[in-house]
N, C-alpha and C. Protein backbone atom coordinates (compact mmCIF):
# COMPACT_ATOMS: atom_id res chain seq x y z
N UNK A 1 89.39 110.84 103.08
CA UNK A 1 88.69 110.51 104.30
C UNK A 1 88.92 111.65 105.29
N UNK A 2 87.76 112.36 106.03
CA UNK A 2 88.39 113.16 106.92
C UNK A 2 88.63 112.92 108.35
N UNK A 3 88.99 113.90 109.01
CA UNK A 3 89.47 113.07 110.29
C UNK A 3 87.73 112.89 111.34
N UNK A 4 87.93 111.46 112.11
CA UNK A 4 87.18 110.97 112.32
C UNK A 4 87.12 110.55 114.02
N UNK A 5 88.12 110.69 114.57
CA UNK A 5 88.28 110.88 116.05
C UNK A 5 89.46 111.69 116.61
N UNK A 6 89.28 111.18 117.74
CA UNK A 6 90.50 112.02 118.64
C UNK A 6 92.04 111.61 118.41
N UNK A 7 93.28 111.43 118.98
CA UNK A 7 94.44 110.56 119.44
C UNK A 7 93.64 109.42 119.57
N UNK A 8 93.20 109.45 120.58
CA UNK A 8 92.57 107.78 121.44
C UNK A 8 91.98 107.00 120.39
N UNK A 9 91.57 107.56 119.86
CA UNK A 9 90.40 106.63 118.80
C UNK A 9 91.45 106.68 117.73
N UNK A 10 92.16 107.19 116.69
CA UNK A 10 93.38 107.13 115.92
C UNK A 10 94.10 105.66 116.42
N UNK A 11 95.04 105.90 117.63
CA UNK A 11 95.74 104.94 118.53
C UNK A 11 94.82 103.58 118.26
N UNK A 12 93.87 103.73 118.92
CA UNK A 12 92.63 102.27 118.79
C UNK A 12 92.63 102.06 117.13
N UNK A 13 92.25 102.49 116.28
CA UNK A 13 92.26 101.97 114.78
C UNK A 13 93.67 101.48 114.41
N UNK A 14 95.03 102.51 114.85
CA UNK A 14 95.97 101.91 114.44
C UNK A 14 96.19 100.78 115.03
N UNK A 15 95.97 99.86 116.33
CA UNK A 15 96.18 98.76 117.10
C UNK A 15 94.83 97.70 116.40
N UNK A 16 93.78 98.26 115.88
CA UNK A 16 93.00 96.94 116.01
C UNK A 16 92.81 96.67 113.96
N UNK A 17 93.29 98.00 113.18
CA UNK A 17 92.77 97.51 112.23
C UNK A 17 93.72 98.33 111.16
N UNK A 18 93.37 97.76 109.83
CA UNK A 18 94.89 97.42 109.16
C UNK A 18 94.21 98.68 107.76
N UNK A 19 94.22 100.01 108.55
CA UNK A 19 93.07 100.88 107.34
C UNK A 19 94.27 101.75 106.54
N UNK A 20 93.68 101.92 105.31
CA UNK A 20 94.66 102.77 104.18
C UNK A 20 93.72 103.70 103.71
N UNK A 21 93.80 104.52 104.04
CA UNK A 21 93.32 106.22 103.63
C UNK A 21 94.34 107.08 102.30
N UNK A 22 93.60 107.03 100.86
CA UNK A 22 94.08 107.79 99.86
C UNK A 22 93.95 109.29 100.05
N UNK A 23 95.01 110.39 99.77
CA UNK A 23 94.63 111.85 99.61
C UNK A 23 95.66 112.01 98.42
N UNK A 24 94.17 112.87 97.74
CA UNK A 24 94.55 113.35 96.02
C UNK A 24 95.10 114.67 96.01
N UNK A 25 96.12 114.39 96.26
CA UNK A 25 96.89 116.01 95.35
C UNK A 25 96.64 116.64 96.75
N UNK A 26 95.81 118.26 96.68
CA UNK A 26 95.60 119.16 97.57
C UNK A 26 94.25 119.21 98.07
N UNK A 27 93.63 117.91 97.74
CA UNK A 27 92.11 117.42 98.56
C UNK A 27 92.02 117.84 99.95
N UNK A 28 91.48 119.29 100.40
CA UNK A 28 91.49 119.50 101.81
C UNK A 28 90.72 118.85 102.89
N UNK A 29 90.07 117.59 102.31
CA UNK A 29 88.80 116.51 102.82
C UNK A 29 89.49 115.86 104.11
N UNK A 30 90.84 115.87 103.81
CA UNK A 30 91.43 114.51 104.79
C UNK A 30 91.93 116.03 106.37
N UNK A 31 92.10 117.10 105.53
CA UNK A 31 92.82 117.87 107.19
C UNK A 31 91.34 118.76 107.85
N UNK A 32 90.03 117.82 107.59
CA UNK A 32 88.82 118.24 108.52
C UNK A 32 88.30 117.05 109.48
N UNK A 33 87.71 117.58 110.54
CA UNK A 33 88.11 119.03 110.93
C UNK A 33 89.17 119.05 111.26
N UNK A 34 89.64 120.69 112.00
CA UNK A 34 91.30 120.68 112.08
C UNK A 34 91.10 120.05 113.58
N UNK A 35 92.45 120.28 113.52
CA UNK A 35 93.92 120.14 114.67
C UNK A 35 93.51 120.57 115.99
N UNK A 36 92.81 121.69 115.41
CA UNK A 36 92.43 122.35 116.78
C UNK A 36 91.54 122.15 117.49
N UNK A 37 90.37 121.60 117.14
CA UNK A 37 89.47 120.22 117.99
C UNK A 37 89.90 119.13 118.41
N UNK A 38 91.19 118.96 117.76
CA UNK A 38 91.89 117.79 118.86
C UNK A 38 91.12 116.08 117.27
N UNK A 39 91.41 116.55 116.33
CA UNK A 39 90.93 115.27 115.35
C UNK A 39 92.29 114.96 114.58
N UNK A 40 92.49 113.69 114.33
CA UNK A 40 93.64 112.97 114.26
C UNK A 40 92.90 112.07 113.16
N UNK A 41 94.65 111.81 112.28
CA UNK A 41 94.10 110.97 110.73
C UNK A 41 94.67 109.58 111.37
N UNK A 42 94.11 108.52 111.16
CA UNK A 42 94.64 107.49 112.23
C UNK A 42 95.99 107.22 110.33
N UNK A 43 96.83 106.00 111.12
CA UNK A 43 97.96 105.78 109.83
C UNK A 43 97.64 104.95 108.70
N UNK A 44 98.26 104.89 107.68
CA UNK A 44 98.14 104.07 106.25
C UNK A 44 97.66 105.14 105.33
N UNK A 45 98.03 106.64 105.50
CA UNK A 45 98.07 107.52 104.74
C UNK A 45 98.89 107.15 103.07
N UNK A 46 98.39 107.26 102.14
CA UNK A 46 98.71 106.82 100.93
C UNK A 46 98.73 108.61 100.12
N UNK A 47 99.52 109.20 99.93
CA UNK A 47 98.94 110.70 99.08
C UNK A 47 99.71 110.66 97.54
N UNK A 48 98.33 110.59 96.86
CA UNK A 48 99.09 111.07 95.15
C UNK A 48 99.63 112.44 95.12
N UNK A 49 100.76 112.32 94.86
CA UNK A 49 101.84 113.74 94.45
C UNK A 49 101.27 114.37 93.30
N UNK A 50 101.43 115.89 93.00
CA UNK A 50 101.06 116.61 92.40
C UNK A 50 101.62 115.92 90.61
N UNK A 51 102.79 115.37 90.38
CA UNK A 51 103.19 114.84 89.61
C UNK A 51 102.42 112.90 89.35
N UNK A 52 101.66 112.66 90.23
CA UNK A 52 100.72 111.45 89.76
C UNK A 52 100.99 110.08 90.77
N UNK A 53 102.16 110.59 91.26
CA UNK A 53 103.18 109.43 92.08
C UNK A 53 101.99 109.45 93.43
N UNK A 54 102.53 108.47 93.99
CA UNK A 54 102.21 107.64 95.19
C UNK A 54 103.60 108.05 96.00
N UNK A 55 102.79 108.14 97.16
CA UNK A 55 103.84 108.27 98.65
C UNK A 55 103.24 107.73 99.67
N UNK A 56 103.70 107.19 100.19
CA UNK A 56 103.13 105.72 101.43
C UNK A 56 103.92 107.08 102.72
N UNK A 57 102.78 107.79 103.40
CA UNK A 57 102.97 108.77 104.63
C UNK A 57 103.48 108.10 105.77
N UNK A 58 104.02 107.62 106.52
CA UNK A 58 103.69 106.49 107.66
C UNK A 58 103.55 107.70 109.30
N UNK A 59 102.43 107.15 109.68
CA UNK A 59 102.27 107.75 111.08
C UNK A 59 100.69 108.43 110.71
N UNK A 60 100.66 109.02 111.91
CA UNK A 60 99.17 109.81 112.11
C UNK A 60 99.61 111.38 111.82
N UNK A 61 99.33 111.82 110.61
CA UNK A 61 98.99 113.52 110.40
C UNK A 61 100.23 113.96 109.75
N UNK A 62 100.64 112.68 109.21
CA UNK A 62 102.10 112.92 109.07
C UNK A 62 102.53 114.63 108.03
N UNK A 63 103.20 115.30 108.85
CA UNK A 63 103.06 116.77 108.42
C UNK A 63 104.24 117.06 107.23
N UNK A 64 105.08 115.78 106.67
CA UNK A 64 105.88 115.35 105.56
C UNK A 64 105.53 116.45 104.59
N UNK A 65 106.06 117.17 103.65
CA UNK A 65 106.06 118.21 102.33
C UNK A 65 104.69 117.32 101.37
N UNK A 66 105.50 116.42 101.02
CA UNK A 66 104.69 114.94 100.56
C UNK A 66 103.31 114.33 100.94
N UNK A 67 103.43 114.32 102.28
CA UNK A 67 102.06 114.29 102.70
C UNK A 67 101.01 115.37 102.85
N UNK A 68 99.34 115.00 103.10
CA UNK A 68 98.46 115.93 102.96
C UNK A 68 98.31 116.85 104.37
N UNK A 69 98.88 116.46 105.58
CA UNK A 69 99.11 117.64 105.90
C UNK A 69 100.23 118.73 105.78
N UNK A 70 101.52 118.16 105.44
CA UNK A 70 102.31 119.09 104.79
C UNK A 70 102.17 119.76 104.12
N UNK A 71 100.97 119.24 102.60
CA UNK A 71 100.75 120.10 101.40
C UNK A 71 99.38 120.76 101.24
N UNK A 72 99.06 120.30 102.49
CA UNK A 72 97.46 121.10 102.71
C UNK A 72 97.65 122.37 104.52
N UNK A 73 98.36 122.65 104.44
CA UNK A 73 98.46 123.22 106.01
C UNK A 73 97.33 123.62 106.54
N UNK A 74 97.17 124.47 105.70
CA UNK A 74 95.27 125.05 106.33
C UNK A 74 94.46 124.90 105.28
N UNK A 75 93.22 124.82 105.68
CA UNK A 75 92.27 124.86 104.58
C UNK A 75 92.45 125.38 103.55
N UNK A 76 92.52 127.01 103.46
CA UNK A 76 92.62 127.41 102.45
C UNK A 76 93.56 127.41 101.44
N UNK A 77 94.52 126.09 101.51
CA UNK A 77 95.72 126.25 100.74
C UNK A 77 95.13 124.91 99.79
N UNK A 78 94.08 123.86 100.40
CA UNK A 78 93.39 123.03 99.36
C UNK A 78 92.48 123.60 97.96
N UNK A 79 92.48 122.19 97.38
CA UNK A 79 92.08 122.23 96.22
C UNK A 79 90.96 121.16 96.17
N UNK A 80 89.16 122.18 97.09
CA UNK A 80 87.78 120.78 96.43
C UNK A 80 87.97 120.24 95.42
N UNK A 81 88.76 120.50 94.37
CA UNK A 81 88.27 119.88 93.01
C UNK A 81 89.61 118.62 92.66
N UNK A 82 90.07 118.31 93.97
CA UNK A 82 90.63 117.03 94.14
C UNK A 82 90.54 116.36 94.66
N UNK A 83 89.36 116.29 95.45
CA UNK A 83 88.71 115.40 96.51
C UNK A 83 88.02 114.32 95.19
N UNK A 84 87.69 114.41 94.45
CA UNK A 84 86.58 113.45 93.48
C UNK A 84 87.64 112.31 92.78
N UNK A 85 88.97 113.01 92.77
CA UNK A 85 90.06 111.89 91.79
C UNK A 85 90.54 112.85 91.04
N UNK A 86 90.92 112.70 90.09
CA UNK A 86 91.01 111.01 89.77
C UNK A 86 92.32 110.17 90.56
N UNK A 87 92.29 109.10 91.11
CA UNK A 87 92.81 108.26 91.94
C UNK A 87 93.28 106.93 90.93
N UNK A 88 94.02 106.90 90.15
CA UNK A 88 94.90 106.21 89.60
C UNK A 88 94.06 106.37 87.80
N UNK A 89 93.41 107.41 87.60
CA UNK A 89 92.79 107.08 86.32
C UNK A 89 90.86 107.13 86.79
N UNK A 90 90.51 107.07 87.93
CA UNK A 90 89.49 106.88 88.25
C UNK A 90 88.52 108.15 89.17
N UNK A 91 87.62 108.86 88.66
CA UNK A 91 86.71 109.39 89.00
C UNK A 91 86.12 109.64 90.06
N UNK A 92 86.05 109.67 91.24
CA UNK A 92 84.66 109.34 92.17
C UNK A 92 83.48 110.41 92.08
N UNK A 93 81.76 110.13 92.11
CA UNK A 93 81.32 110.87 92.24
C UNK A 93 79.66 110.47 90.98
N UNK A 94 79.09 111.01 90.93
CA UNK A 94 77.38 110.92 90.01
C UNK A 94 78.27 111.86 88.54
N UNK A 95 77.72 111.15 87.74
CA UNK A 95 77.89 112.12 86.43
C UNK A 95 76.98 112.70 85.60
């Protein structure tokens, strides 16, 4: 999921609604746009580890090794061809 508002609007989703956002591996989908427009990942960050595992991020942008902004810093350190999945065994995408 990429980022989709400001702080304010982050803050408002985390208070009114109970959302879980997956990031695959080095999927650079979730750290757009950046930081520097002021766009924020609201919390319930979920990121599959390079080894297949699950890590429950807690907070907004959480910049954790583990998490996708830790392991995605800038764009160019992602990987498009992990944005599609696979997400526990599963695909996303037209075949």
């Amino acid at each position: 999921m990429p980022r989709v508002g400001n702080h304010e609007f982050a803050d408002y989703v985390d208070a009114t609604l109970n959302v879980i956002h997956i990031g695959n591996k080095e999927d650079p989908i979730p750290t757009l746009p950046p930081q520097i427009f002021h766009f924020v990942q609201p919390s319930g960050e979920v990121h599959i580890q390079d080894s297949g595992g699950w890590l429950a991020c807690p907070g907004q942008d959480n910049p954790g090794k583990g998490c996708t902004v830790g392991d995605v810093p800038i764009l160019l350190d992602g990987n498009p061809m992990d944005h599609p999945g696979p997400y526990n065994g599963i695909v996303m995408g037209c075949q």
